[in-house]
C-alpha atoms as a PDB file:
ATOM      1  CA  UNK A   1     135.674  83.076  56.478  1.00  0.00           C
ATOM      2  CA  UNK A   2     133.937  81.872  59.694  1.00  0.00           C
ATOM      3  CA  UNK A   3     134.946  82.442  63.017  1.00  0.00           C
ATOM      4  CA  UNK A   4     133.672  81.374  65.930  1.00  0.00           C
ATOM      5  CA  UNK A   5     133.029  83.957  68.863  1.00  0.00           C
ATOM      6  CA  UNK A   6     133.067  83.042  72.975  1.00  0.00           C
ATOM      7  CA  UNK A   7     131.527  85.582  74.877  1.00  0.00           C
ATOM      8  CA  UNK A   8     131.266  85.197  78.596  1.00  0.00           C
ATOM      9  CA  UNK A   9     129.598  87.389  81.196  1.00  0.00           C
ATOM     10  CA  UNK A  10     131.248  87.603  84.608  1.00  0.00           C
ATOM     11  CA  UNK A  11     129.809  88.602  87.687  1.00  0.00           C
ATOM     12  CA  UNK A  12     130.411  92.732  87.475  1.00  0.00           C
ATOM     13  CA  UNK A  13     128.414  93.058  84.187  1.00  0.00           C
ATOM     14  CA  UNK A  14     131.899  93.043  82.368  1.00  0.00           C
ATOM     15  CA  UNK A  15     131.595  91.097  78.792  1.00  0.00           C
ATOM     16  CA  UNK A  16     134.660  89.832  77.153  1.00  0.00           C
ATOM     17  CA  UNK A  17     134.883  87.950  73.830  1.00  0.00           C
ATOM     18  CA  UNK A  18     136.937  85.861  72.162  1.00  0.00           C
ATOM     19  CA  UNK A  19     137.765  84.043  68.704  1.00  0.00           C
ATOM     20  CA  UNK A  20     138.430  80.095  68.616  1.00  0.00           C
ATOM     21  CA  UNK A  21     139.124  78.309  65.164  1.00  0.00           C
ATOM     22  CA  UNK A  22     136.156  75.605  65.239  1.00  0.00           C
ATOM     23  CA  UNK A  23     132.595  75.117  66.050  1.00  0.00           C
ATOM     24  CA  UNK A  24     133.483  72.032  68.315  1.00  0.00           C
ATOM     25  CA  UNK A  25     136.294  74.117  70.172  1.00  0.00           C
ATOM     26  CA  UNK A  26     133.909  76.844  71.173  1.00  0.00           C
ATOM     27  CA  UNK A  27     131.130  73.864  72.331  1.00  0.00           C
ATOM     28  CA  UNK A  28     134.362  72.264  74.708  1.00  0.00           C
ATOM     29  CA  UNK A  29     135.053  76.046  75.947  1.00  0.00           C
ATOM     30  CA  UNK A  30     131.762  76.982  76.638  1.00  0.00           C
ATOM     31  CA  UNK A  31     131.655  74.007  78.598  1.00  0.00           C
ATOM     32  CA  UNK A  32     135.178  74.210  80.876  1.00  0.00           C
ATOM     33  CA  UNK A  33     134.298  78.265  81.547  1.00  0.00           C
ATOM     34  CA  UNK A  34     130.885  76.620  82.677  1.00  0.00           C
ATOM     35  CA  UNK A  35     132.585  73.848  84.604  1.00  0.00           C
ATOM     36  CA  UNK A  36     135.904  75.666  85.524  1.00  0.00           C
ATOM     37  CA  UNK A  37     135.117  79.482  85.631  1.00  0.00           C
ATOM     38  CA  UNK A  38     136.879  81.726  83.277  1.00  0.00           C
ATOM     39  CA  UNK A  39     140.175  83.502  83.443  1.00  0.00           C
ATOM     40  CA  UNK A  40     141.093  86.997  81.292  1.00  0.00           C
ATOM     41  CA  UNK A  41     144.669  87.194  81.282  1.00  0.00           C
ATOM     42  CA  UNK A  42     145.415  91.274  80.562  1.00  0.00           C
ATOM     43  CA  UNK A  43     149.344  92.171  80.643  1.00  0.00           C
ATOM     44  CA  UNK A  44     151.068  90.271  83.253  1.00  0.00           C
ATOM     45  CA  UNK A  45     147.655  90.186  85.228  1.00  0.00           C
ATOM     46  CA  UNK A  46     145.356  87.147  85.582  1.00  0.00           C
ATOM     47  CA  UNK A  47     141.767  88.162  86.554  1.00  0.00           C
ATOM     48  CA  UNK A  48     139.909  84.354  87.996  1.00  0.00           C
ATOM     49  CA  UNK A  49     136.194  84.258  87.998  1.00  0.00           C
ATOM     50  CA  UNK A  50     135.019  80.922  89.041  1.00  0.00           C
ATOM     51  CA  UNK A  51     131.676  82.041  88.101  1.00  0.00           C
ATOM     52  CA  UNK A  52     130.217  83.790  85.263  1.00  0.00           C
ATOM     53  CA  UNK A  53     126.968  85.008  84.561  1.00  0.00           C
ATOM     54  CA  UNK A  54     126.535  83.383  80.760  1.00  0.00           C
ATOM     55  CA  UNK A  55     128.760  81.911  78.698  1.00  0.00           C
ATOM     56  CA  UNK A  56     128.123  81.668  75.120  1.00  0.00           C
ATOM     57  CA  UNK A  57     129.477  80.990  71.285  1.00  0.00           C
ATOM     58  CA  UNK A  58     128.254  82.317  68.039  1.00  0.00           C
ATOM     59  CA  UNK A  59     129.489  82.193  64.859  1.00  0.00           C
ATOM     60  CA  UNK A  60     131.013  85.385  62.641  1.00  0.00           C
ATOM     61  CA  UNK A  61     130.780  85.323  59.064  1.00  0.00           C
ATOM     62  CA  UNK A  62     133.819  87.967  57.392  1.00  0.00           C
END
Protein backbone atom coordinates (compact mmCIF):
# COMPACT_ATOMS: atom_id res chain seq x y z
CA UNK A 1 0.00 0.00 0.00
CA UNK A 2 1.20 3.58 -0.74
CA UNK A 3 0.95 6.40 1.36
CA UNK A 4 1.79 9.61 0.86
CA UNK A 5 3.95 11.52 3.58
CA UNK A 6 3.86 15.68 4.28
CA UNK A 7 6.66 16.73 6.15
CA UNK A 8 7.06 20.36 6.99
CA UNK A 9 9.86 22.20 8.76
CA UNK A 10 8.89 25.16 10.93
CA UNK A 11 10.94 27.83 12.04
CA UNK A 12 12.50 26.16 15.54
CA UNK A 13 14.05 23.16 13.65
CA UNK A 14 10.88 21.14 14.80
CA UNK A 15 9.79 18.49 11.88
CA UNK A 16 6.36 17.10 11.88
CA UNK A 17 4.88 14.62 9.37
CA UNK A 18 1.90 13.58 8.20
CA UNK A 19 -0.08 10.90 6.00
CA UNK A 20 -2.66 12.11 3.19
CA UNK A 21 -4.51 9.43 0.95
CA UNK A 22 -3.33 10.70 -2.67
CA UNK A 23 -0.45 11.97 -4.59
CA UNK A 24 -2.55 15.06 -5.80
CA UNK A 25 -3.71 15.81 -2.09
CA UNK A 26 -0.19 16.04 -0.81
CA UNK A 27 0.79 18.40 -4.18
CA UNK A 28 -2.55 20.87 -2.99
CA UNK A 29 -1.10 20.67 0.78
CA UNK A 30 2.26 21.30 0.08
CA UNK A 31 1.04 24.16 -1.66
CA UNK A 32 -1.64 25.89 1.07
CA UNK A 33 1.24 25.21 4.06
CA UNK A 34 3.43 27.15 1.41
CA UNK A 35 0.76 29.74 0.74
CA UNK A 36 -1.06 29.67 4.18
CA UNK A 37 1.56 28.53 6.83
CA UNK A 38 0.96 25.40 8.70
CA UNK A 39 -0.94 24.63 11.83
CA UNK A 40 -0.17 21.33 14.33
CA UNK A 41 -3.13 20.92 16.30
CA UNK A 42 -1.77 18.78 19.66
CA UNK A 43 -4.67 18.17 22.39
CA UNK A 44 -6.85 21.10 22.66
CA UNK A 45 -3.77 23.30 21.53
CA UNK A 46 -3.31 24.89 18.08
CA UNK A 47 0.37 25.79 17.39
CA UNK A 48 0.17 28.62 13.93
CA UNK A 49 3.30 29.00 11.96
CA UNK A 50 2.72 31.23 9.08
CA UNK A 51 6.05 30.29 7.94
CA UNK A 52 7.90 27.17 7.62
CA UNK A 53 11.23 26.41 6.69
CA UNK A 54 10.40 23.45 3.88
CA UNK A 55 7.54 21.82 3.15
CA UNK A 56 7.61 18.62 1.41
CA UNK A 57 5.72 15.14 0.25
CA UNK A 58 7.12 11.77 -0.43
CA UNK A 59 5.68 8.72 -0.98
CA UNK A 60 5.78 5.41 1.56
CA UNK A 61 5.59 2.11 0.17
CA UNK A 62 4.16 -0.65 3.23
Amino acid sequence: MTTYIIRVIVTSGTTYEYPVKTQRLAELEVERIKKDGYRHYEGNAVIEYGWVNDVTWFRREE
